[in-house]
N, C-alpha and C. Protein backbone atom coordinates (compact mmCIF):
# COMPACT_ATOMS: atom_id res chain seq x y z
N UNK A 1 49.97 78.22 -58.28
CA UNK A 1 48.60 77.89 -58.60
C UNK A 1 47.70 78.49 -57.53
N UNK A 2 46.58 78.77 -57.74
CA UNK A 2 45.40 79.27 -57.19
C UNK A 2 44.38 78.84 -57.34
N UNK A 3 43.47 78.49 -55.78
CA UNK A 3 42.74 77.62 -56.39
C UNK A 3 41.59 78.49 -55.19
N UNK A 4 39.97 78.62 -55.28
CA UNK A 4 38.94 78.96 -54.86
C UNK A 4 37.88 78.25 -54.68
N UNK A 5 37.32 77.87 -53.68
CA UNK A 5 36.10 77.59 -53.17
C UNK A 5 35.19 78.06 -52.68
N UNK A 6 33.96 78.84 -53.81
CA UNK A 6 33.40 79.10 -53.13
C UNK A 6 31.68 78.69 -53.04
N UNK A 7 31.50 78.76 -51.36
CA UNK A 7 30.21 78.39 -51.43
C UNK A 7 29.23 78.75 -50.84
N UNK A 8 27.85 78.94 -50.91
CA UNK A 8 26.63 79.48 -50.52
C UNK A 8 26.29 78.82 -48.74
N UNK A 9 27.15 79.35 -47.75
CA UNK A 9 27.29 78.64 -46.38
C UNK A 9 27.05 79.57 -45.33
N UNK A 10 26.26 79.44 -44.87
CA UNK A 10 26.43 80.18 -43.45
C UNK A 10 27.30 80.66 -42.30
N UNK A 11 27.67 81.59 -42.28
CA UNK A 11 29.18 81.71 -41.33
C UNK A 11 28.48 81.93 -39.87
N UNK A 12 29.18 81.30 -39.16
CA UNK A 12 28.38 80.93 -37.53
C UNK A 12 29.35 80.09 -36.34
N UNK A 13 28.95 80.15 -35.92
CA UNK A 13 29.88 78.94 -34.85
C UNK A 13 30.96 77.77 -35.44
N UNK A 14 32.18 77.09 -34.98
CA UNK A 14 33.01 76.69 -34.95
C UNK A 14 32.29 75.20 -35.85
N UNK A 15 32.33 75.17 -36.94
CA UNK A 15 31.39 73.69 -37.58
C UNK A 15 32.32 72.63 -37.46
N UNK A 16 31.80 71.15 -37.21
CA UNK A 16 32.42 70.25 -37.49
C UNK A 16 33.60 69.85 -38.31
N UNK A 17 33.03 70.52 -40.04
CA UNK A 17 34.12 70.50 -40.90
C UNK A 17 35.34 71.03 -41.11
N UNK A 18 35.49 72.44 -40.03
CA UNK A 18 36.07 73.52 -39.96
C UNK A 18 37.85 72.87 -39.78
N UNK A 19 38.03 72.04 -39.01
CA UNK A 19 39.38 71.42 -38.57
C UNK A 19 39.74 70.73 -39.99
N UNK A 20 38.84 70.27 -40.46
CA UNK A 20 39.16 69.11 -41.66
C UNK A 20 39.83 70.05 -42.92
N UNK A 21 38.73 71.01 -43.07
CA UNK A 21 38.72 72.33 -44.30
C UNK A 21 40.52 72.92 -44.21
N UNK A 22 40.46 73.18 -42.73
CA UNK A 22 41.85 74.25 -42.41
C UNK A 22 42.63 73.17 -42.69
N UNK A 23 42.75 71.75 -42.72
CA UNK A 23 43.84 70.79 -42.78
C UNK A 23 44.13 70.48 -44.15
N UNK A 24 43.48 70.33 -45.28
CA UNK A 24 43.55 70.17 -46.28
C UNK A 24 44.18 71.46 -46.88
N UNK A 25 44.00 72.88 -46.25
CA UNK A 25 44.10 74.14 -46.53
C UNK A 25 45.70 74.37 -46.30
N UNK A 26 46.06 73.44 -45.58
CA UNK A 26 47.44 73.34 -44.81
C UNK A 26 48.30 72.18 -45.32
N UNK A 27 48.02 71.30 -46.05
CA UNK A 27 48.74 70.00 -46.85
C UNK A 27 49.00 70.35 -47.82
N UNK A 28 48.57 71.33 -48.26
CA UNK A 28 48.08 71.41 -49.66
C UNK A 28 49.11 73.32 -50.53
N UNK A 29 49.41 73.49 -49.00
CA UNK A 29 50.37 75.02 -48.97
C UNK A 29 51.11 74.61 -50.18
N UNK A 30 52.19 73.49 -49.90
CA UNK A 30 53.37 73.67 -51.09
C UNK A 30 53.07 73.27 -52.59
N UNK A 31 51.85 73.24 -52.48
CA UNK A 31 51.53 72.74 -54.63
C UNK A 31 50.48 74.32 -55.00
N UNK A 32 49.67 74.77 -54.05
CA UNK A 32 48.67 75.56 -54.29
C UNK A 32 48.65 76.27 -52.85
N UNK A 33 47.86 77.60 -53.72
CA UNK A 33 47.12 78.55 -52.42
C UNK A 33 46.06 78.55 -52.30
N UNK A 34 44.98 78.19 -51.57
CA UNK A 34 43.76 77.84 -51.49
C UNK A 34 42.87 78.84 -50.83
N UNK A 35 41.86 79.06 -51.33
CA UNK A 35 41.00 80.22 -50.24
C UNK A 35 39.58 79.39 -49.92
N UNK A 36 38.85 79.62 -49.25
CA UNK A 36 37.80 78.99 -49.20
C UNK A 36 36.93 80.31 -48.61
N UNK A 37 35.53 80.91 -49.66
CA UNK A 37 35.29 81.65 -49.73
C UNK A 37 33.43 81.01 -49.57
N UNK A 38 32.64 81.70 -48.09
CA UNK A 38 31.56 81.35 -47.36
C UNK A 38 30.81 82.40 -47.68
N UNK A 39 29.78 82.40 -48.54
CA UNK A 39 29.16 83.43 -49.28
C UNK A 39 27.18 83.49 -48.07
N UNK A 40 27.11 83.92 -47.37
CA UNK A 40 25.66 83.97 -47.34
C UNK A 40 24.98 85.32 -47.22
N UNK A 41 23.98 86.14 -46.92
CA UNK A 41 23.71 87.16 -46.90
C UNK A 41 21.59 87.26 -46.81
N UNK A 42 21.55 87.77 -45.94
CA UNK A 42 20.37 87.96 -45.73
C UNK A 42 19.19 87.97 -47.36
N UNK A 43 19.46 88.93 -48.19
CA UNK A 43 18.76 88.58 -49.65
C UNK A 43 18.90 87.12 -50.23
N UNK A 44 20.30 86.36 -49.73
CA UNK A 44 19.43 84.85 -49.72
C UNK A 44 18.72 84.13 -49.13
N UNK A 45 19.03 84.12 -48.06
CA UNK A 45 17.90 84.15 -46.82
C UNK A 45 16.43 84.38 -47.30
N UNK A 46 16.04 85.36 -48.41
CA UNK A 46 14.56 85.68 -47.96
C UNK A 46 14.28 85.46 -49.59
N UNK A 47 15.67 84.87 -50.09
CA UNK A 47 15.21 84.75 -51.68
C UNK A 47 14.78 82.91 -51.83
N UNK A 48 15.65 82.30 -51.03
CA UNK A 48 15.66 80.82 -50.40
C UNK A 48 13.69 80.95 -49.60
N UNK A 49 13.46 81.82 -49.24
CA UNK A 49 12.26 81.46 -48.09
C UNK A 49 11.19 81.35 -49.59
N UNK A 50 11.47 82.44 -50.50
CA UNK A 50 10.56 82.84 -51.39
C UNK A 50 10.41 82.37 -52.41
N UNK A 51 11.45 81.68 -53.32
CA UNK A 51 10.67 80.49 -54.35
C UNK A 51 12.35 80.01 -54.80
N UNK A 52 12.09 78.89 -55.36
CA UNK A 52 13.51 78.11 -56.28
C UNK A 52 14.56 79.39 -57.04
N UNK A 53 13.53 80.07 -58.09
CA UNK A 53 13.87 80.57 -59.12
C UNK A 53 14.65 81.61 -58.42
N UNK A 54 13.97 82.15 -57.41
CA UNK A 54 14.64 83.31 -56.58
C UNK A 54 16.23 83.46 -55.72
N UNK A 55 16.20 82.14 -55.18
CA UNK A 55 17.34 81.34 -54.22
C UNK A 55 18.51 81.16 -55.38
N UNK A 56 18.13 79.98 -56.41
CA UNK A 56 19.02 79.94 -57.42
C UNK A 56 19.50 81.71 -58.07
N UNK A 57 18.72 82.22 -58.45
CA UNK A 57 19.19 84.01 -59.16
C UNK A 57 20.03 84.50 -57.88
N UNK A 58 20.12 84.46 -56.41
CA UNK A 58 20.95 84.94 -55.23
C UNK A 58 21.87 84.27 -55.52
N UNK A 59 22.04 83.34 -55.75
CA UNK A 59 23.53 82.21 -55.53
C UNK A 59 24.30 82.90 -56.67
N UNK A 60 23.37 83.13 -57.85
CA UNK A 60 24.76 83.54 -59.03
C UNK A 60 24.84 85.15 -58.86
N UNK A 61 24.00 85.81 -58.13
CA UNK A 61 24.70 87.27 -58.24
C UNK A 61 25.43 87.59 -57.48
N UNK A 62 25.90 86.40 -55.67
CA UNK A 62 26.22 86.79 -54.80
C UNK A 62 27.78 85.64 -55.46
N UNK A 63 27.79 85.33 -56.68
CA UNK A 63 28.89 84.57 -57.21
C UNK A 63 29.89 85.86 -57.84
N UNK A 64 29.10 86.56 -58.36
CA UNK A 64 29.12 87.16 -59.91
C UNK A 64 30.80 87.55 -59.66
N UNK A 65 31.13 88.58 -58.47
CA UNK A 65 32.32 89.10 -57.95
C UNK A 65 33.91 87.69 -58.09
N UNK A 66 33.04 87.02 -58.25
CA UNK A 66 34.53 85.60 -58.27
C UNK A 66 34.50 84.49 -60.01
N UNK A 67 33.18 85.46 -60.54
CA UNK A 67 33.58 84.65 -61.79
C UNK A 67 34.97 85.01 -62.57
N UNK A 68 36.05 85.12 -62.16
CA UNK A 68 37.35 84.94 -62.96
C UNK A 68 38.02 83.63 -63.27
N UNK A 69 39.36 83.85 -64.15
CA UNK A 69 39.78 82.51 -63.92
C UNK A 69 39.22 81.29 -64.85
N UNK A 70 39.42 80.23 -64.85
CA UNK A 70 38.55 79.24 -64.96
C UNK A 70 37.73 78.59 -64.11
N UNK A 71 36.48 78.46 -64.33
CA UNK A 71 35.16 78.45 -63.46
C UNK A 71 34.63 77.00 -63.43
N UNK A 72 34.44 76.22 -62.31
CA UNK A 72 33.71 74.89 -62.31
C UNK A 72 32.62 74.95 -61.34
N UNK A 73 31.64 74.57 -61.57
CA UNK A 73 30.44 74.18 -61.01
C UNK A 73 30.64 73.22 -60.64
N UNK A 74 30.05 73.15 -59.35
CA UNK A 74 29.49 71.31 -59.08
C UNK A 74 28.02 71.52 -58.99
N UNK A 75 27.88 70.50 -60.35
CA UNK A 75 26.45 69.74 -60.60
C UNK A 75 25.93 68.56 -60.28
N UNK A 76 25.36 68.11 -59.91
CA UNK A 76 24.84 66.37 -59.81
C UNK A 76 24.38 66.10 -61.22
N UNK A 77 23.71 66.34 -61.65
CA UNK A 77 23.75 66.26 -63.33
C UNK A 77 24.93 66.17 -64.49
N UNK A 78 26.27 67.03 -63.57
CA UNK A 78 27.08 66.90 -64.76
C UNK A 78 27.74 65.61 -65.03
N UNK A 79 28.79 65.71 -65.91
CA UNK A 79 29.85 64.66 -65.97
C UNK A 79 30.09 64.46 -64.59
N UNK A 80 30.41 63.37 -64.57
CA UNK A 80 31.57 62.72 -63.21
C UNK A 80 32.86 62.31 -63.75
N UNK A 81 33.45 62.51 -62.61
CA UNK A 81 35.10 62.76 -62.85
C UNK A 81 35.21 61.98 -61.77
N UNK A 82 36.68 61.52 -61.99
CA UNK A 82 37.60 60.35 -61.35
C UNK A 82 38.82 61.26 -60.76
N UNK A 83 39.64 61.21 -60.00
CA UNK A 83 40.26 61.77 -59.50
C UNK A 83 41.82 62.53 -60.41
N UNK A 84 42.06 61.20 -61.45
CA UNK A 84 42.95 61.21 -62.42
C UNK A 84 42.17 62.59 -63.18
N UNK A 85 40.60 62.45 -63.95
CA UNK A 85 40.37 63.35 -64.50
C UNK A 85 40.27 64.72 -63.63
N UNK A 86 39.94 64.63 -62.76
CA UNK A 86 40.08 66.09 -61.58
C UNK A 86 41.31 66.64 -61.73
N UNK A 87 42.56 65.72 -61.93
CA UNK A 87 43.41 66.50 -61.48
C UNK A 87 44.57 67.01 -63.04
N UNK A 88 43.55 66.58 -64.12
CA UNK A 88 44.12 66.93 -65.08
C UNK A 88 43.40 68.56 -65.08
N UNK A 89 42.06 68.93 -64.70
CA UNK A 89 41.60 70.21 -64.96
C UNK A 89 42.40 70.97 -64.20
N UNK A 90 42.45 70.46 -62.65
CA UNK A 90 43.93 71.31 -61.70
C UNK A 90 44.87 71.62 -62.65
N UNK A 91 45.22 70.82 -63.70
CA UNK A 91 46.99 70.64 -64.15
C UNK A 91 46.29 71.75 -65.40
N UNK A 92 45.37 72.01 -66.03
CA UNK A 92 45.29 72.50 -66.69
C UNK A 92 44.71 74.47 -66.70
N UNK A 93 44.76 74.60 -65.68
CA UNK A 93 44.23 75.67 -65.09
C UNK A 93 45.07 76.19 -63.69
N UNK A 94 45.73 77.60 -63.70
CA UNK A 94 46.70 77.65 -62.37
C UNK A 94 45.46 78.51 -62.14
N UNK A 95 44.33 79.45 -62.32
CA UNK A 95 43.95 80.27 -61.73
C UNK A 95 42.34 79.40 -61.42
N UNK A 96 41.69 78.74 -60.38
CA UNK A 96 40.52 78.63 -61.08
C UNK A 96 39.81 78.27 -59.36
N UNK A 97 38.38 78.53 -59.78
CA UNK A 97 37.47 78.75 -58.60
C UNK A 97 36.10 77.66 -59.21
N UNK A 98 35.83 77.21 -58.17
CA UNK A 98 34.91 76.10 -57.92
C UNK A 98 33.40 76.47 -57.06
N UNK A 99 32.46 76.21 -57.98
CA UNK A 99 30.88 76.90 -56.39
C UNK A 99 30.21 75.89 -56.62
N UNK A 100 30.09 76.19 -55.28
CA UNK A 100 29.23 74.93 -54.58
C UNK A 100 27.84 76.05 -54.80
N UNK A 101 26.81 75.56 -54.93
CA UNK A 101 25.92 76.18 -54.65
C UNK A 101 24.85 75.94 -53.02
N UNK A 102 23.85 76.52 -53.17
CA UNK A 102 23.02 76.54 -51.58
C UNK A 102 21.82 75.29 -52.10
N UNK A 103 20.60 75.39 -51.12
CA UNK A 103 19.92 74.32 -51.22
C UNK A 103 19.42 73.97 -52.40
N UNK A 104 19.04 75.11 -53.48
CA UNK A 104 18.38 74.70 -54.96
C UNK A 104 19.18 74.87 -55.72
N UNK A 105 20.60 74.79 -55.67
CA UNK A 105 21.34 74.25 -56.65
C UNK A 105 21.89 75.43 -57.45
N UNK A 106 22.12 75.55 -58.70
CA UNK A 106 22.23 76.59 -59.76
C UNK A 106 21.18 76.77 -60.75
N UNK A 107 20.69 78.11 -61.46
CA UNK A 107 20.46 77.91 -62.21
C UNK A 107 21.11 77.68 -63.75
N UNK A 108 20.64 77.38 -65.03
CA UNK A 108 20.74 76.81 -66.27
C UNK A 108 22.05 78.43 -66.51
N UNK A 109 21.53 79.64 -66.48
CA UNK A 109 22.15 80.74 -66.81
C UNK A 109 23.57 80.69 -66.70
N UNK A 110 23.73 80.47 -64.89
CA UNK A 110 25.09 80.37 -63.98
C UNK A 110 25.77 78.97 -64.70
N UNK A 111 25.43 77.92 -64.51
CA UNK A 111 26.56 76.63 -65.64
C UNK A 111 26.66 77.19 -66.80
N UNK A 112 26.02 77.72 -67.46
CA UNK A 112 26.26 78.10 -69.21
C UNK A 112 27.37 79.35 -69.09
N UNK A 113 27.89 79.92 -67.90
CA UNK A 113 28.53 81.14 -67.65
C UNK A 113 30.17 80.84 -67.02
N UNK A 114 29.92 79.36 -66.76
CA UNK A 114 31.19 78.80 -66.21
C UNK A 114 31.93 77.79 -67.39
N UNK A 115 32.97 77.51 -66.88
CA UNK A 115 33.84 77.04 -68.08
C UNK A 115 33.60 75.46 -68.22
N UNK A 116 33.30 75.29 -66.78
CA UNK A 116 32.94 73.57 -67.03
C UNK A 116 32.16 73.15 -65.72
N UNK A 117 31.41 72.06 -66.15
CA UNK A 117 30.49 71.76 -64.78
C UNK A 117 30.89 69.93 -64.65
N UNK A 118 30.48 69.67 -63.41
CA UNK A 118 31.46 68.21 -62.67
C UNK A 118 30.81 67.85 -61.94
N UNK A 119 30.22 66.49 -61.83
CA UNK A 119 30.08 65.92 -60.32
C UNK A 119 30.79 65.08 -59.79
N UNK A 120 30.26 64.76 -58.57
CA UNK A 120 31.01 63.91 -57.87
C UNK A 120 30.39 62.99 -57.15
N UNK A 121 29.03 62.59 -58.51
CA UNK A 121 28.26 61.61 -58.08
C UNK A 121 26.57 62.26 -57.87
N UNK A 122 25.68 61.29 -58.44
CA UNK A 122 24.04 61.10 -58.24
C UNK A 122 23.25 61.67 -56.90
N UNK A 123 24.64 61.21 -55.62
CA UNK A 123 23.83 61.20 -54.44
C UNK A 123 23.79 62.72 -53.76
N UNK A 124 22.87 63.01 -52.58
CA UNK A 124 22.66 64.21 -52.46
C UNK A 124 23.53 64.52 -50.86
N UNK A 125 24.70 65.22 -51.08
CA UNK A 125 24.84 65.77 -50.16
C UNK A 125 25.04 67.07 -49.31
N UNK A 126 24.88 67.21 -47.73
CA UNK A 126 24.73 68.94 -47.74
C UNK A 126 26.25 69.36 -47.88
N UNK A 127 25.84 70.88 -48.71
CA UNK A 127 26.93 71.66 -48.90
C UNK A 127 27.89 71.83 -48.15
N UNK A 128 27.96 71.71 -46.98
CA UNK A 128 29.34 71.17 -45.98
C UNK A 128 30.02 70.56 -46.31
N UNK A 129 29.70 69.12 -46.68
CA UNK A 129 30.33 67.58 -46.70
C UNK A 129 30.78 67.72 -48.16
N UNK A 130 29.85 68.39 -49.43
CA UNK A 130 30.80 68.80 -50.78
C UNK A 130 31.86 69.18 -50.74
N UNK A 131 31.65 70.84 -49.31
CA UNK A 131 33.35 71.83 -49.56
C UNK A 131 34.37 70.61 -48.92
N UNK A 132 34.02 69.71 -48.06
CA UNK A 132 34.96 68.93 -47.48
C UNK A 132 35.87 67.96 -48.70
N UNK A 133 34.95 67.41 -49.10
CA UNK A 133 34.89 66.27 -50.41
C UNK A 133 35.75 66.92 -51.43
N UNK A 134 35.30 68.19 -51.79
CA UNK A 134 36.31 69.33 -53.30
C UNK A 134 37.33 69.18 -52.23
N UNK A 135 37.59 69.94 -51.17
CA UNK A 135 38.51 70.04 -50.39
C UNK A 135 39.78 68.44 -50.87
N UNK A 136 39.27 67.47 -50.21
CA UNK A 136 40.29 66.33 -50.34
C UNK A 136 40.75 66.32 -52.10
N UNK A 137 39.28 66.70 -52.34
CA UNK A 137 39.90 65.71 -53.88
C UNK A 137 40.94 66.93 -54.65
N UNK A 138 40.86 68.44 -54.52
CA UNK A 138 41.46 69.30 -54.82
C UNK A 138 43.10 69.04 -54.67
N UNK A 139 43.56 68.12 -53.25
CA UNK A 139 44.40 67.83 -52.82
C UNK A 139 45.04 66.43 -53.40
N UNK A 140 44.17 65.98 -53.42
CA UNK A 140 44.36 64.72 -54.55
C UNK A 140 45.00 65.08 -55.43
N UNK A 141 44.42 65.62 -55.75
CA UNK A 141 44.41 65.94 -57.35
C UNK A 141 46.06 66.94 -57.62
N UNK A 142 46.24 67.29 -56.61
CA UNK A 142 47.52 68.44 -56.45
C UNK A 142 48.71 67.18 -56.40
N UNK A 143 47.94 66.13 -55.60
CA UNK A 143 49.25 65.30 -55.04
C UNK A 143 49.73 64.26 -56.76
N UNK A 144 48.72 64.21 -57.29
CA UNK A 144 48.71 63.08 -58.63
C UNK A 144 49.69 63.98 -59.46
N UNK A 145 49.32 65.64 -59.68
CA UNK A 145 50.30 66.58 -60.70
C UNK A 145 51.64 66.29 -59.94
N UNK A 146 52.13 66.49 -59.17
CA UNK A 146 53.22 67.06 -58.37
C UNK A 146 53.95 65.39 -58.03
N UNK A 147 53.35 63.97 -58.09
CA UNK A 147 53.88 62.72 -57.96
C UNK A 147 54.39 62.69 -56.72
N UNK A 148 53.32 63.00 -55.65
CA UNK A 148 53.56 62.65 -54.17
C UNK A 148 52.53 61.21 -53.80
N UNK A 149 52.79 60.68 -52.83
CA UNK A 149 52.88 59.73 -52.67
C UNK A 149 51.43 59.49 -52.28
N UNK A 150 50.57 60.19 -51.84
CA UNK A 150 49.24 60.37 -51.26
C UNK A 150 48.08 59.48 -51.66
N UNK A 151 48.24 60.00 -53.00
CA UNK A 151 47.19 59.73 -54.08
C UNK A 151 47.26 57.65 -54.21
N UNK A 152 48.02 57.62 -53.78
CA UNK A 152 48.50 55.84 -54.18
C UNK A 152 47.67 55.46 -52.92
């Protein structure tokens, strides 16, 4: 199985989450191969300074290269999923990639272009603490297919 994360993040100094990310990246070796893929680039930078519509259109063209596979969004709008249901889409998909998006989210175009969209709840958090959050529950969700003991 193959599994992708990718998200609209700044690559920079040694982040908080960075130990947590590589550990889950490392539990998680014998069910799946995991990549975690940090997308930023100056045209978002100045597409983010310059209006919603602009920031959101950077996020899906600087996506476009990883739409393969089966594709999930995380939305705050979408369905919410339970860990059981998370890990039936894992069980149902060996090839599939997940985007987080940057501060304004996605636009309507980019979800209608992916295979399914998910949250993981109403509340708002920064894109760090999401890749962390997909991160565990990805693993979850590996441990519920595979009947390791974790998930209990």
């Amino acid at each position: 199985m193959r599994v992708r994360v990718c998200s609209i993040d700044k690559k920079g100094k040694k982040e908080l989450y960075t130990p947590l990310l590589e550990h889950y990246k490392k539990i998680a070796k014998p069910f799946a191969q995991i990549e975690v893929v940090d997308i930023f680039s100056n045209a978002i930078a100045k597409a983010q300074d310059t209006s919603v519509d602009l920031a959101q259109e950077s996020y899906s063209k600087a996506f476009e290269q990883y739409m393969n596979g089966f594709t999930v969004v995380l939305d705050p709008s979408a369905k919410e999923v339970d860990s059981y249901e998370f890990a039936k889409i894992l069980q149902k998909n060996a090839n599939i990639t997940f985007f987080i998006g940057g501060a304004y989210g996605f636009n309507d175009n980019f979800k209608k272009k992916c295979d399914l969209s998910v949250s993981f709840g109403k509340i708002t958090l920064s894109h760090k603490l999401v890749k962390l959050l997909l991160m565990e529950q990805i693993y979850r969700g590996l441990t519920i297919i595979n009947n390791h003991p974790y998930h209990k």
